[in-house]
Protein backbone atom coordinates (compact mmCIF):
# COMPACT_ATOMS: atom_id res chain seq x y z
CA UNK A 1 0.10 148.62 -97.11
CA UNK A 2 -1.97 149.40 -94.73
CA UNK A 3 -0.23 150.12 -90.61
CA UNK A 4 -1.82 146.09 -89.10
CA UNK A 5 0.10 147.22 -85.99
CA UNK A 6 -2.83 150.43 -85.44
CA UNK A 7 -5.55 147.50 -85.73
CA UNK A 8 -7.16 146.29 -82.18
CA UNK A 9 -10.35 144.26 -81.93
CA UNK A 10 -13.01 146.09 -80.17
CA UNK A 11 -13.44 143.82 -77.35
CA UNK A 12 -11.71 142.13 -75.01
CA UNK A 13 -11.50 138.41 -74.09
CA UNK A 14 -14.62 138.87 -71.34
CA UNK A 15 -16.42 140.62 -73.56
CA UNK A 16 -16.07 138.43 -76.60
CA UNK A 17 -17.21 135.52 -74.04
CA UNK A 18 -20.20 137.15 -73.15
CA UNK A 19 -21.07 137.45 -76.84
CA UNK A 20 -20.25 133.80 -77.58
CA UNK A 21 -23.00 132.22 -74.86
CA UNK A 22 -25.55 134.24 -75.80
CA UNK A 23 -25.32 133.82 -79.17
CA UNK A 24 -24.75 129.63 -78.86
CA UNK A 25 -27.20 129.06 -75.91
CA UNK A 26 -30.00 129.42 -78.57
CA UNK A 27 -31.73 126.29 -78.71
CA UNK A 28 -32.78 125.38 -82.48
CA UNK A 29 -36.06 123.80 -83.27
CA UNK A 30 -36.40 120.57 -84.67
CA UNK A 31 -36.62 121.72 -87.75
CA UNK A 32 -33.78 124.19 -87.57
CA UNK A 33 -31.66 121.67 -86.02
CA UNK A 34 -32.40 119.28 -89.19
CA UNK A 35 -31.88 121.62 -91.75
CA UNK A 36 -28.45 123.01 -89.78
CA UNK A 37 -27.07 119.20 -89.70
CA UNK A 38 -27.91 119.06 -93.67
CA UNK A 39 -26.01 122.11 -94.48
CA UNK A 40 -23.08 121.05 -91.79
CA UNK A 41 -22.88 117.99 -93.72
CA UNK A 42 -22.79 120.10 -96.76
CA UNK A 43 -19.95 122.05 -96.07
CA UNK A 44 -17.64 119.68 -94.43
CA UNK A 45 -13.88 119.51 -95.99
CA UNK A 46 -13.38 115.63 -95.23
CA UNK A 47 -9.62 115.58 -94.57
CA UNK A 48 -6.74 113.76 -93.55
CA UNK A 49 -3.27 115.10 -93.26
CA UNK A 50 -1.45 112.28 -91.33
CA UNK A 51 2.44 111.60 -91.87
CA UNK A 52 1.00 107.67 -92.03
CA UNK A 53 -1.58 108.19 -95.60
CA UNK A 54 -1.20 106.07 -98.01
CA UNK A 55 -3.28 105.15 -101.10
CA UNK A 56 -5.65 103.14 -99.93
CA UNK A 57 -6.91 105.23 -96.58
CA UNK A 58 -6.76 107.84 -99.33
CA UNK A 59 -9.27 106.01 -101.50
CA UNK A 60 -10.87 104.88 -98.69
CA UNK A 61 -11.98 108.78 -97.61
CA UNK A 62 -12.82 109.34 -100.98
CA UNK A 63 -15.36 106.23 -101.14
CA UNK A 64 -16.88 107.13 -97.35
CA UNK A 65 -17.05 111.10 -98.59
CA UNK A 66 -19.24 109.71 -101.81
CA UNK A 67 -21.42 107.74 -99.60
CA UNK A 68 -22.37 110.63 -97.41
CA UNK A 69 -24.76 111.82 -100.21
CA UNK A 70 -28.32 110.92 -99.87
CA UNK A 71 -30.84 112.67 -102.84
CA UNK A 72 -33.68 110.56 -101.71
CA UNK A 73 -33.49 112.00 -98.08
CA UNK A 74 -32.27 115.61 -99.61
CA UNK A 75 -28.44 114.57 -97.84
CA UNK A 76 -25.95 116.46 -100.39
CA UNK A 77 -22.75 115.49 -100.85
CA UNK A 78 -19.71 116.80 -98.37
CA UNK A 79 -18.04 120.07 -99.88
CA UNK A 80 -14.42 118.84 -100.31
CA UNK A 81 -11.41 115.54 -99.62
CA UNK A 82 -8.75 117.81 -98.20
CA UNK A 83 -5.24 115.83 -98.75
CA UNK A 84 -1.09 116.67 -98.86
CA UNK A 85 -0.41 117.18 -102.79
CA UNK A 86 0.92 113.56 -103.19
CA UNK A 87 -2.44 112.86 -102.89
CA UNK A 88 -4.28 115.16 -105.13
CA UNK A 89 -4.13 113.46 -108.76
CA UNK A 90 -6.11 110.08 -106.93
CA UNK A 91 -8.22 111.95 -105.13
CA UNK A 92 -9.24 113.86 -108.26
CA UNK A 93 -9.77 110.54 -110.06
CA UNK A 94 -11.23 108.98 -107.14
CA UNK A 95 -13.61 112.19 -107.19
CA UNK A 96 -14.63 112.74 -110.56
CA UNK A 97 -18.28 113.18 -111.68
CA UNK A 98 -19.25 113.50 -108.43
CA UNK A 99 -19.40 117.33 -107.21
CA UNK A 100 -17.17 117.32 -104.23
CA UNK A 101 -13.84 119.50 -104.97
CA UNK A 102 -10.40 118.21 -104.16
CA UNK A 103 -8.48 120.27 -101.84
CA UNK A 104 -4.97 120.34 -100.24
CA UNK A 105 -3.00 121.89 -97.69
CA UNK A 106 0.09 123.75 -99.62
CA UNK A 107 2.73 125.52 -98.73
CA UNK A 108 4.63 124.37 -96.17
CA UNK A 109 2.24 122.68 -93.95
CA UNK A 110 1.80 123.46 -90.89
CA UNK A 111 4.65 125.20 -89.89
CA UNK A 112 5.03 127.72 -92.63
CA UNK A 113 8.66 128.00 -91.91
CA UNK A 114 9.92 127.92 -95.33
CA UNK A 115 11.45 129.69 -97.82
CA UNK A 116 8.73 131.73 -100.16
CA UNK A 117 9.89 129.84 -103.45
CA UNK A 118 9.93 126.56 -101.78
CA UNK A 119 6.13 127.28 -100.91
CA UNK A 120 5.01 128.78 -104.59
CA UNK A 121 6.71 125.69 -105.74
CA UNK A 122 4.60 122.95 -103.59
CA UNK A 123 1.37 125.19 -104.27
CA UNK A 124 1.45 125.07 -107.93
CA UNK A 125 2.58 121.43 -107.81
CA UNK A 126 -0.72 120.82 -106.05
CA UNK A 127 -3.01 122.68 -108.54
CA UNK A 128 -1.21 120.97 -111.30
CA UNK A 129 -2.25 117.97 -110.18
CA UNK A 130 -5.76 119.53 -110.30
CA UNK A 131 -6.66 120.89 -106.38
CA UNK A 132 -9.56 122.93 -106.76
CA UNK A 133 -8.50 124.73 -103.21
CA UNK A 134 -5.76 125.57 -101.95
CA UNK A 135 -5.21 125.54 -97.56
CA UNK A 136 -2.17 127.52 -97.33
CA UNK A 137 -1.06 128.73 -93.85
CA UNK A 138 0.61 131.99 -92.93
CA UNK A 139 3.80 132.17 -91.19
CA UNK A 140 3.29 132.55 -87.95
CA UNK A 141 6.37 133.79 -86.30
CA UNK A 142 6.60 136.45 -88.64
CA UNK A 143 3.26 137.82 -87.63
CA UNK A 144 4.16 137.57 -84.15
CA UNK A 145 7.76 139.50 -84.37
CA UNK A 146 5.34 142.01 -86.15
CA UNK A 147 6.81 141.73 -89.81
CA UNK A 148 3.48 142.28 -91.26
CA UNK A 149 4.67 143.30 -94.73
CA UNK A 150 6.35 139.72 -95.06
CA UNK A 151 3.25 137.73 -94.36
CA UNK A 152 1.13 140.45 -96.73
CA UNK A 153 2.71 139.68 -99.54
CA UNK A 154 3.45 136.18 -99.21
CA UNK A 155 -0.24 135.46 -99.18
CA UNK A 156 -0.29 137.75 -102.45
CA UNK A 157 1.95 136.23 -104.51
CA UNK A 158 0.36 132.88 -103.70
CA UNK A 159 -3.03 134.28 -104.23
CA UNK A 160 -1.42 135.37 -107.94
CA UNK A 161 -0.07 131.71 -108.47
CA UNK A 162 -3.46 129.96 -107.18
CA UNK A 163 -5.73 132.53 -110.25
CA UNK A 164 -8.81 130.65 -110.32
CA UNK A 165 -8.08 128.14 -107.43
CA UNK A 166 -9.73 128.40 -104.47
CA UNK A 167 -7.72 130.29 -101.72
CA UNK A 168 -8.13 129.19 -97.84
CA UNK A 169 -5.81 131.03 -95.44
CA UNK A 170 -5.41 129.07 -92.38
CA UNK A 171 -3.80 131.98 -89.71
CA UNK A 172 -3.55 128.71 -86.98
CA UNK A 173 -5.37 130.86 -84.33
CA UNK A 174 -3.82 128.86 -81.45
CA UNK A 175 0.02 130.48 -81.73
CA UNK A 176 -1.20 134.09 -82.48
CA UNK A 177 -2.18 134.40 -78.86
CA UNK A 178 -4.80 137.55 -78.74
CA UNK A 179 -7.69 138.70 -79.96
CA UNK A 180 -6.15 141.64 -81.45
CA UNK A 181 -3.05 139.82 -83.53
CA UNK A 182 -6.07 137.43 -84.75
CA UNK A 183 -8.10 140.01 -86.07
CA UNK A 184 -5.04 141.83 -87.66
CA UNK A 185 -4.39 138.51 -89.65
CA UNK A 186 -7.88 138.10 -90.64
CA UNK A 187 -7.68 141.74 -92.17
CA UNK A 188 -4.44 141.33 -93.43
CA UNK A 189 -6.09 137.94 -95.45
CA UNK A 190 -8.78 139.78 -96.91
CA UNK A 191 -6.63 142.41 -98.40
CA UNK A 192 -4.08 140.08 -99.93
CA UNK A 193 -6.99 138.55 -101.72
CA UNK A 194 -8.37 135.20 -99.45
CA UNK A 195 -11.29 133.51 -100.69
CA UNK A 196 -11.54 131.98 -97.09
CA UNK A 197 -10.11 132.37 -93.78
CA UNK A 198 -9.44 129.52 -91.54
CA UNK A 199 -8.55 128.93 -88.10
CA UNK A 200 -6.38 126.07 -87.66
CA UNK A 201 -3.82 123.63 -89.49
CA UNK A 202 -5.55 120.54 -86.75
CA UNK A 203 -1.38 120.05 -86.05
CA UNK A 204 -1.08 122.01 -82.46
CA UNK A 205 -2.63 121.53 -78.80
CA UNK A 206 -4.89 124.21 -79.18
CA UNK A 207 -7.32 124.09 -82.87
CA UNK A 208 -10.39 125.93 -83.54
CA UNK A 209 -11.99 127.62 -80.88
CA UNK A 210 -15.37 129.76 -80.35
CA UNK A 211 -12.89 132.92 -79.30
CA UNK A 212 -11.36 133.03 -82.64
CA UNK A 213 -14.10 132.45 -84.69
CA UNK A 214 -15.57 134.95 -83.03
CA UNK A 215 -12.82 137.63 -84.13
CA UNK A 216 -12.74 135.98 -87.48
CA UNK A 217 -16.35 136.13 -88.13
CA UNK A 218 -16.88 140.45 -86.90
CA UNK A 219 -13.51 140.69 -89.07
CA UNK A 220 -15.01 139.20 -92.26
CA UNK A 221 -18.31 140.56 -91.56
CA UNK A 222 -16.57 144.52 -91.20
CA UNK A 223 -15.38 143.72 -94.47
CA UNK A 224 -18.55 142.99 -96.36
CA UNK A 225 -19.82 145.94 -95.10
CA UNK A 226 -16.85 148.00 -96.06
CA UNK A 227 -15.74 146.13 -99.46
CA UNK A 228 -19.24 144.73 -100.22
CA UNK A 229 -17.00 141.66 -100.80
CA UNK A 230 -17.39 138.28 -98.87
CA UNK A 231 -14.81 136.17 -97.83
CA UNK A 232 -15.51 132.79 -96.23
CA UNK A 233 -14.42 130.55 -93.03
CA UNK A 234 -13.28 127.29 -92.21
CA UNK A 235 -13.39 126.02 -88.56
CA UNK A 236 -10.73 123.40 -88.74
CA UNK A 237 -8.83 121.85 -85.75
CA UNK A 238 -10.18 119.73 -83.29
CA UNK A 239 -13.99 120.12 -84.35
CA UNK A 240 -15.54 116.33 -83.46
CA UNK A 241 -18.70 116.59 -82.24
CA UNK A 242 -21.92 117.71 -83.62
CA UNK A 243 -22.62 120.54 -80.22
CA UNK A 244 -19.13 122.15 -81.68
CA UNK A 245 -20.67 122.17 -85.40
CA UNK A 246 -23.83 123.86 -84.69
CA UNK A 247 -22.20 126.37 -82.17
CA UNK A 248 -19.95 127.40 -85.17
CA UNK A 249 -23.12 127.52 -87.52
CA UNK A 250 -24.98 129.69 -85.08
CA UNK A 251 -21.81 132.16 -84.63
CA UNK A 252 -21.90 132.41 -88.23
CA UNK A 253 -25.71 132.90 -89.01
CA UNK A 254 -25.73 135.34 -85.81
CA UNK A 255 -22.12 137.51 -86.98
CA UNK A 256 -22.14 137.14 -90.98
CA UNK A 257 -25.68 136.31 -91.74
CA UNK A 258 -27.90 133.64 -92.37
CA UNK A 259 -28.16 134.00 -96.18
CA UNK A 260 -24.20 133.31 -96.47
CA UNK A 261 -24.96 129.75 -94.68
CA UNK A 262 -23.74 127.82 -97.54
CA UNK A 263 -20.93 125.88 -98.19
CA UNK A 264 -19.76 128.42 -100.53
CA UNK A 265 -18.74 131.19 -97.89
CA UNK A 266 -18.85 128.50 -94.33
CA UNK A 267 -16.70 125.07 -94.25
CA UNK A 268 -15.49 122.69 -91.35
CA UNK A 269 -12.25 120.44 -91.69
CA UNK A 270 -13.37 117.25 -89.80
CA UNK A 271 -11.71 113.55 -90.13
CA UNK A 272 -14.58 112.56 -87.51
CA UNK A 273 -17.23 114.60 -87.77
CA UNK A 274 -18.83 113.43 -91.01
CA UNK A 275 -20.24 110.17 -89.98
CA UNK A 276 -21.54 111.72 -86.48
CA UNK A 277 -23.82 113.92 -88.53
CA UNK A 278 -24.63 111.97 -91.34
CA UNK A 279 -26.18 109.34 -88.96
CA UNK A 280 -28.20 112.11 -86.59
CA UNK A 281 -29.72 113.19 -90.39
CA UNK A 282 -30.77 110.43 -91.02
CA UNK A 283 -31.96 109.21 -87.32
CA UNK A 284 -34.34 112.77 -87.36
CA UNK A 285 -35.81 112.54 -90.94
């Protein structure tokens, strides 16, 4: 395995900031704002993940998720219903036909402060009852203390378990404190095998935030460029207003590149955002 502890991000927290306002205080055009709201709406994970679900707010989401799809005004349908596993065979059902994938949070959410075989064992409960992604979260105060190997290969051998399924690695950006640690976890998620990095579980004070998207983004974009392999992100935690949604957009056309603006490599976990958007679409077209 490769020495994490060597790895420091190239700039510090000044610099970083200096990066983030000039790429974000690019106004967008009309038109680039309207086509950037359709492909926000696009990749939105509609989620909840509250201690207080039950069936019917479950089916609820599900319903207001299929009715944020529009063909005659070229509004697609949100990306994913993000859910705990109890939740995943309804939303499935609830789902069907209709294009958006089921996903769930696995895997000791969001602490992470579990046994490895009591995670594996909640992961492939969810995918058995048919997730199509899986939100796992790394363990946190592992990474911190510096045991690097432990968090490497617990994200492999739930990569190995999820096969097919859709991997999201949430490194909650919030507790790991620096630039540098953050970037060593994005790294660390690419070469365990990640489909997606993410920044947040949406359970702390402090969720996503421009700084560590930032470091995300240059880490994933390094690795295309090194791996010719691309590996997504997910701005998750605390993302509510349409201003936050475009700034992320614009850090990710600006950092990864515009082509990879698609819901296939760029998500948001929202459980208010949807609606926001949704009605500025259709207020502009």
């Amino acid at each position: 395995m490769i020495d994490y502890s060597k790895i420091s991000f190239p700039l510090n927290e000044t610099q970083i900031e200096k990066e983030i306002n000039s790429i974000i205080s690019n106004e967008l055009s009309a038109e680039q704002r309207s086509a950037t709201l359709r492909q926000l709406l696009h990749s939105i994970d509609n989620t909840t993940l509250e201690g207080s679900d039950t069936d019917e707010h479950v089916i609820e989401l599900c319903n207001k998720s299929k009715r944020f799809c529009n063909p005659d005004k070229n509004i697609l349908p949100v990306a994913a219903v993000c859910v705990y596993p109890t939740f995943v065979s309804l939303v499935k059902q609830q789902l069907k036909g209709t294009g958006i994938h089921t996903a769930s949070v696995a895997g000791a959410f969001p602490s992470g402060q579990s046994p490895l075989h009591v995670k594996l064992a909640e992961i492939d409960f969810a995918i058995e009852q048919g997730a199509d992604e899986i939100d796992m979260v790394i363990s946190r105060g592992a990474m911190l203390q510096g045991d690097y190997q432990q968090v490497y290969d617990e994200i492999c051998a739930i990569r190995e378990l999820c096969c097919d399924v859709h991997l999201k690695v949430i490194l909650e950006t919030g507790e790991l404190q620096t630039p540098d640690i953050i970037y060593r976890a994005s790294k660390m998620a690419f070469d365990a095998g990640a489909d997606f990095i993410k920044t947040s579980t949406g359970k702390i004070s402090v969720g996503a935030t421009y700084q560590a998207a930032y470091v995300m983004l240059t880490a994933i974009a390094e690795n295309l460029k090194e791996t010719k392999k691309m590996v997504g992100f997910k701005a998750a935690g605390g993302v509510s207003t349409v201003e936050q949604a475009i700034g992320y957009s614009q850090l990710f056309k600006k950092i990864v590149g515009e082509k990879y603006f698609s819901n296939q490599w760029f998500r948001i976990g929202t459980s208010r955002l949807t609606e926001k958007i949704y009605n500025e679409i259709l207020v502009i077209s």
